[in-house]
Each structure stands twice: as structure tokens, then as C-alpha cells.
N, C-alpha and C. Protein backbone atom coordinates (compact mmCIF):
# COMPACT_ATOMS: atom_id res chain seq x y z
N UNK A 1 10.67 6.68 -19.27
CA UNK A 1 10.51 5.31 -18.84
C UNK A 1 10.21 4.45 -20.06
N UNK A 2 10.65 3.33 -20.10
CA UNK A 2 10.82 2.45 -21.04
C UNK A 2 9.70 1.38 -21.47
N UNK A 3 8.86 1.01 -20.37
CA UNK A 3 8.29 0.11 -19.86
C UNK A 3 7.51 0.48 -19.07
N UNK A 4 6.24 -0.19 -19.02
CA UNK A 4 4.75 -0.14 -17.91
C UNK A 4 5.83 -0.49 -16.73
N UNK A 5 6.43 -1.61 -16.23
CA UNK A 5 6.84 -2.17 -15.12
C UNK A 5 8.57 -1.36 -14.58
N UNK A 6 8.30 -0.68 -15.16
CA UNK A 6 9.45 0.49 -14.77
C UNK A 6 8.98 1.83 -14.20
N UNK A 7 7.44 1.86 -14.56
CA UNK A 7 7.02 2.84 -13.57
C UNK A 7 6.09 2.06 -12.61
N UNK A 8 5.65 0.61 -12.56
CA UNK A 8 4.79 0.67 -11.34
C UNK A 8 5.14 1.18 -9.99
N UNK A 9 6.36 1.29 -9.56
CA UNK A 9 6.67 1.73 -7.91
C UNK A 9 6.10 3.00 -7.85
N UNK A 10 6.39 3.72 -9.15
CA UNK A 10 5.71 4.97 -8.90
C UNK A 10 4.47 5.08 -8.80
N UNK A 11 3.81 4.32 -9.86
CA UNK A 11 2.17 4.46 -9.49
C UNK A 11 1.87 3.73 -8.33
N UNK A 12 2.05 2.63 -7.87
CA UNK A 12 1.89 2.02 -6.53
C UNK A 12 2.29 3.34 -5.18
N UNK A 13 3.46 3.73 -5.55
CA UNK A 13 3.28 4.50 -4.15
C UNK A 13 2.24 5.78 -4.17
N UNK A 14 2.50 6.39 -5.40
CA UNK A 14 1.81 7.25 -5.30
C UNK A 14 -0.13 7.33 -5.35
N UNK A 15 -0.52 6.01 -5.75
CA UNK A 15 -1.77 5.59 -5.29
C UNK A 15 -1.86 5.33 -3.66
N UNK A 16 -0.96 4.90 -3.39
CA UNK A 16 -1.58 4.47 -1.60
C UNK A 16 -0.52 5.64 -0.95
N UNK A 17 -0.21 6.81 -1.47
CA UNK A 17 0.16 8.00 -0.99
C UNK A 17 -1.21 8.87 -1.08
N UNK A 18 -1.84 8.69 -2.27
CA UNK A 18 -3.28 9.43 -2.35
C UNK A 18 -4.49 9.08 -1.67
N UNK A 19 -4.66 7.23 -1.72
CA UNK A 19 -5.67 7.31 -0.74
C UNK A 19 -5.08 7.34 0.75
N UNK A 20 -3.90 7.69 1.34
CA UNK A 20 -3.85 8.01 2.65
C UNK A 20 -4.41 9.55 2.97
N UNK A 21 -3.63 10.16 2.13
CA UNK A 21 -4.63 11.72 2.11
C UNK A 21 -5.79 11.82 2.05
N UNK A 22 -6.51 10.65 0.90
CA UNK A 22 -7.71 11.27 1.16
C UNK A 22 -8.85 10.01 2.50
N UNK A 23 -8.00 9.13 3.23
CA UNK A 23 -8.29 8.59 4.11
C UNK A 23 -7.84 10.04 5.31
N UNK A 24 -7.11 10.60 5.52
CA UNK A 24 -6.73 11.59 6.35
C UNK A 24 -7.67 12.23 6.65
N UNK A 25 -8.06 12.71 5.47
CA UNK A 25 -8.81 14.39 4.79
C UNK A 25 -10.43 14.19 5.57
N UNK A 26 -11.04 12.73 5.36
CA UNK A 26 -12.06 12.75 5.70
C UNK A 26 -11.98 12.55 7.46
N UNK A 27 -11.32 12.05 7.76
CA UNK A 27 -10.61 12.04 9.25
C UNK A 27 -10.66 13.29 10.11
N UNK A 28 -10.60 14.21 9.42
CA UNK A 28 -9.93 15.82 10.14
C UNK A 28 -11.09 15.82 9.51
N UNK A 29 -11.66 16.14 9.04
CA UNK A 29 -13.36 16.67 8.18
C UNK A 29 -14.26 16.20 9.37
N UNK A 30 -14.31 15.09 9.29
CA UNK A 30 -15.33 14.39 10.64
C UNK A 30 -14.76 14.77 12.11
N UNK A 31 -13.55 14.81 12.59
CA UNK A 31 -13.12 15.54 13.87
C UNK A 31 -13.49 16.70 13.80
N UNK A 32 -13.41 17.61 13.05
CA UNK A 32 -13.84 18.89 13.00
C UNK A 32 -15.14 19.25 13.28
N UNK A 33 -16.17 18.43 12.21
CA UNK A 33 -17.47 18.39 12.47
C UNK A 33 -18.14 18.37 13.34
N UNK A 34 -17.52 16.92 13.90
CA UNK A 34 -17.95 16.10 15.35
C UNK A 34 -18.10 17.50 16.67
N UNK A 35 -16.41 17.87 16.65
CA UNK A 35 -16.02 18.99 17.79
C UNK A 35 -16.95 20.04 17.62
N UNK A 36 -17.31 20.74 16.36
CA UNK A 36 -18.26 21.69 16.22
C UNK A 36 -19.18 21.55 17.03
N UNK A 37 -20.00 19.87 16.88
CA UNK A 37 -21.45 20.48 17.05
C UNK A 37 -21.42 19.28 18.74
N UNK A 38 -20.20 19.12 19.17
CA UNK A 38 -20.49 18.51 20.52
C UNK A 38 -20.46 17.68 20.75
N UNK A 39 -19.59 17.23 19.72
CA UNK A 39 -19.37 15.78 19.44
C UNK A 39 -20.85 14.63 20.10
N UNK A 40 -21.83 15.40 18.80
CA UNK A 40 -23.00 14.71 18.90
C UNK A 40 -22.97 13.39 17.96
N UNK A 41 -22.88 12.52 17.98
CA UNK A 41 -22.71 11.55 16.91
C UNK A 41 -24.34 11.09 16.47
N UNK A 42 -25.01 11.86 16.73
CA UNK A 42 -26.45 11.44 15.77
C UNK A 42 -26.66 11.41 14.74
N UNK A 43 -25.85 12.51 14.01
CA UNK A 43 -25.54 12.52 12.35
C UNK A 43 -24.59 12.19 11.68
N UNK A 44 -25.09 11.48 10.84
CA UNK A 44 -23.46 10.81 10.06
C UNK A 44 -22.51 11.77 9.80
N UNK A 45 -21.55 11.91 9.22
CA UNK A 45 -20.67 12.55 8.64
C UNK A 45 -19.52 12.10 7.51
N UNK A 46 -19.58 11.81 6.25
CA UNK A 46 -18.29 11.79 5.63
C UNK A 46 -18.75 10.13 4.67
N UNK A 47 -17.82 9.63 4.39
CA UNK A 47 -18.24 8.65 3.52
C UNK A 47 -18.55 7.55 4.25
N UNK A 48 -19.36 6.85 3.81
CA UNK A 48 -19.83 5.31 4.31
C UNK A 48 -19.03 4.55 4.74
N UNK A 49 -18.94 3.54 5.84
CA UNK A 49 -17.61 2.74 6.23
C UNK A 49 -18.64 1.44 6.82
N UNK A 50 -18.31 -0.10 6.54
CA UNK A 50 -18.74 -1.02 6.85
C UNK A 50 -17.91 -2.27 7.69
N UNK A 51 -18.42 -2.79 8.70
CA UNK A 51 -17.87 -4.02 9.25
C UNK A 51 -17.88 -5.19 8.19
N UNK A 52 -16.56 -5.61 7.98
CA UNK A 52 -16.76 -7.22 6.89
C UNK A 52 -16.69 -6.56 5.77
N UNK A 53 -17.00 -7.41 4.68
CA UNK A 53 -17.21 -7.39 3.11
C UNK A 53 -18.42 -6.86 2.57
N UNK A 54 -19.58 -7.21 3.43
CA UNK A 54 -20.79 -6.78 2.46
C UNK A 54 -21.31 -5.64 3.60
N UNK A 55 -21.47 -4.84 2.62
CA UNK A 55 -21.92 -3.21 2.89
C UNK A 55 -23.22 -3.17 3.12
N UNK A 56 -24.41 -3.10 2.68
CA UNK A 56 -25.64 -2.77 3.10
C UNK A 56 -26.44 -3.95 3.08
N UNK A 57 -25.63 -5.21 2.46
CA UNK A 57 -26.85 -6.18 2.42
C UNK A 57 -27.20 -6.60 3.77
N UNK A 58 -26.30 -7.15 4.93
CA UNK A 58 -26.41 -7.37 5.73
C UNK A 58 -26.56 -6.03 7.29
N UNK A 59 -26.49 -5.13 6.77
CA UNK A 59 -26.70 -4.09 7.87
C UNK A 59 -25.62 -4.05 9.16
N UNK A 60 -24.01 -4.29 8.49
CA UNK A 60 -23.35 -3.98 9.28
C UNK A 60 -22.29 -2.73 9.18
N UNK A 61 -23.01 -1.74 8.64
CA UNK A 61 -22.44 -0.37 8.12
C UNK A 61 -22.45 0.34 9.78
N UNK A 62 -21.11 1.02 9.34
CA UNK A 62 -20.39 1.50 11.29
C UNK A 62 -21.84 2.55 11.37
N UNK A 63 -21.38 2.71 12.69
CA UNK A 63 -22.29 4.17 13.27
C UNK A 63 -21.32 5.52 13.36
N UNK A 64 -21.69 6.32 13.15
CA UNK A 64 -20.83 7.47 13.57
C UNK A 64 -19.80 7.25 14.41
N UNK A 65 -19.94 7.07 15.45
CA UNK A 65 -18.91 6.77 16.61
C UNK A 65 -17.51 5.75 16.38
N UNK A 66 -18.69 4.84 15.91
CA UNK A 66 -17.62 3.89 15.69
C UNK A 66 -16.59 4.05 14.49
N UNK A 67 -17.13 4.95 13.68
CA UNK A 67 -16.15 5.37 12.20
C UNK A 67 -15.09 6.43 13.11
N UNK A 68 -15.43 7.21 14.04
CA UNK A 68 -14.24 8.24 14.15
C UNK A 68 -13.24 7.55 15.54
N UNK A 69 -14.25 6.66 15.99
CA UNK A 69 -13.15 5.83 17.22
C UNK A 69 -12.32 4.58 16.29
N UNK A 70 -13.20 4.01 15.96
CA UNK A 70 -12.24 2.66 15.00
C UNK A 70 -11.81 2.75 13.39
N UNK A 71 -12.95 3.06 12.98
CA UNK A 71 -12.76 3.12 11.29
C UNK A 71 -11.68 3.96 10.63
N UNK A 72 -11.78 5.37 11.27
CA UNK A 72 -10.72 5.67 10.74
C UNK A 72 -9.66 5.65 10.88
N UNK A 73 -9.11 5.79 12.52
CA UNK A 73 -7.83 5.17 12.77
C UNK A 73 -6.96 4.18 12.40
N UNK A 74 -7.97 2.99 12.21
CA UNK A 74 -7.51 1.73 11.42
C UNK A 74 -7.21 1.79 10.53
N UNK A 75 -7.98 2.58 9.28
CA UNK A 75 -7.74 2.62 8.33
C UNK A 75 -6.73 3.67 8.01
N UNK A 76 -6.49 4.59 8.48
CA UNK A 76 -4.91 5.77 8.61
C UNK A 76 -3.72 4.78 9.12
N UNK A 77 -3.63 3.39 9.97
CA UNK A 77 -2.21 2.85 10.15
C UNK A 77 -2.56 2.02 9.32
N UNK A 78 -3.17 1.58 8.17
CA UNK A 78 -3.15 0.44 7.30
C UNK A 78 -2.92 0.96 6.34
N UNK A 79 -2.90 2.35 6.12
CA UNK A 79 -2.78 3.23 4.77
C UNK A 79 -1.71 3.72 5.10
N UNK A 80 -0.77 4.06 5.92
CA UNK A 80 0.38 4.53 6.17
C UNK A 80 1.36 3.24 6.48
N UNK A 81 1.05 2.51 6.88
CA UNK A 81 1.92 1.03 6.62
C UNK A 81 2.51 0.66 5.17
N UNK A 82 1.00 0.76 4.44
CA UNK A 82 0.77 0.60 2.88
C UNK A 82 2.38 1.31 2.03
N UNK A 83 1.72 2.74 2.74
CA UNK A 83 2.39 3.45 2.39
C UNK A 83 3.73 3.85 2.37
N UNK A 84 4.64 3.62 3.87
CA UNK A 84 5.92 3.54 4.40
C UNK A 84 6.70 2.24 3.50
N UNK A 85 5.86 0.92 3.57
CA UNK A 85 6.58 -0.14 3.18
C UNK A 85 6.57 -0.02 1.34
N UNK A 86 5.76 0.77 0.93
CA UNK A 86 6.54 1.12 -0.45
C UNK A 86 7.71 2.01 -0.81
N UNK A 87 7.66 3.21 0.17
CA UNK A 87 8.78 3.88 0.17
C UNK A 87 9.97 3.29 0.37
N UNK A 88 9.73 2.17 1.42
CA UNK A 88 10.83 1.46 1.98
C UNK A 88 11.77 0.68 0.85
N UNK A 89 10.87 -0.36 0.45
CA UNK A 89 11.20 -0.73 -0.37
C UNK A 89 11.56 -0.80 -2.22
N UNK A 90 10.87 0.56 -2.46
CA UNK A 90 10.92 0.31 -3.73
C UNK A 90 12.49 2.15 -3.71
N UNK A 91 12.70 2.86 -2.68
CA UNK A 91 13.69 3.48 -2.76
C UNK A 91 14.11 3.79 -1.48
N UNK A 92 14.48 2.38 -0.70
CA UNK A 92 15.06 2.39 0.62
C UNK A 92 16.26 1.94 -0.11
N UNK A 93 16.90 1.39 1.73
CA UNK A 93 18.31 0.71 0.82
C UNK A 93 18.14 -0.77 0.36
């Protein structure tokens, strides 16, 4: 490659190819967990996830529940959107 801007498609896809995996990874990590123990949601599980922009100042960091009903789902079709519409476009037709 010749040029920085002759490989961005590649680094672009393959960045929001990686954080979909590792948006996945923690997904199946926390389902797993969850199912283990009875799908008790008293204990957190997996990385931090927040409502809005600000993370702990305001105290609207999800609850368990709400990370494996909303957080992550959302965030697996926003990361696979991400992800499809680079494939699409940078080696569709």
C-alpha cells in the first residue's frame, strides 16, 4: 500500500469487525453466567455499560438486567450495522 488513505477501509472495517467480537464475546460471557447461576441478576457481570454520556458522575450506569436485556443487544445491531455497511461499501458493488 502506497498511502495511509489506501488502507483506511481496511483498518475501519477491521476495527468495527473487532469491537463487534469483542461486543459479542462479553454478550455470551454474561448469558452464560447469568444461565449458570439462575439468571440471578444481583451480581454484575462483564464490563461497565451507562445510560447517556456521563458514566458515574450522574449515577446512570445500567443494572445487570438491563445490560443483558437492552445494552447489549443494542449495542450487537449498532456494531453489526457498523460493520455490514463497511463491508458494503468499501468492497460491495
Amino acid at each position: 500500500m502506497s498511502s495511509f488513505t489506501e488502507a483506511l477501509p481496511y483498518l475501519f472495517t477491521g476495527f468495527s469487525g473487532a469491537v463487534l467480537v469483542w461486543v459479542l464475546y462479553w454478550y455470551s460471557r454474561s448469558l452464560l453466567f447469568y444461565w449458570r447461576n439462575g439468571w440471578d441478576f444481583s451480581v454484575d457481570f462483564g464490563p461497565p455499560m451507562a445510560w447517556g454520556d456521563e458514566f458515574q458522575a450522574s449515577g446512570n450506569e445500567m443494572r445487570p438486567r438491563e445490560k443483558v436485556l437492552w445494552g447489549y443487544p443494542l449495542t450487537v445491531l449498532i456494531c453489526a450495522y457498523i460493520f455490514g455497511a463497511s463491508v458494503y461499501f468499501f468492497w460491495g458493488p
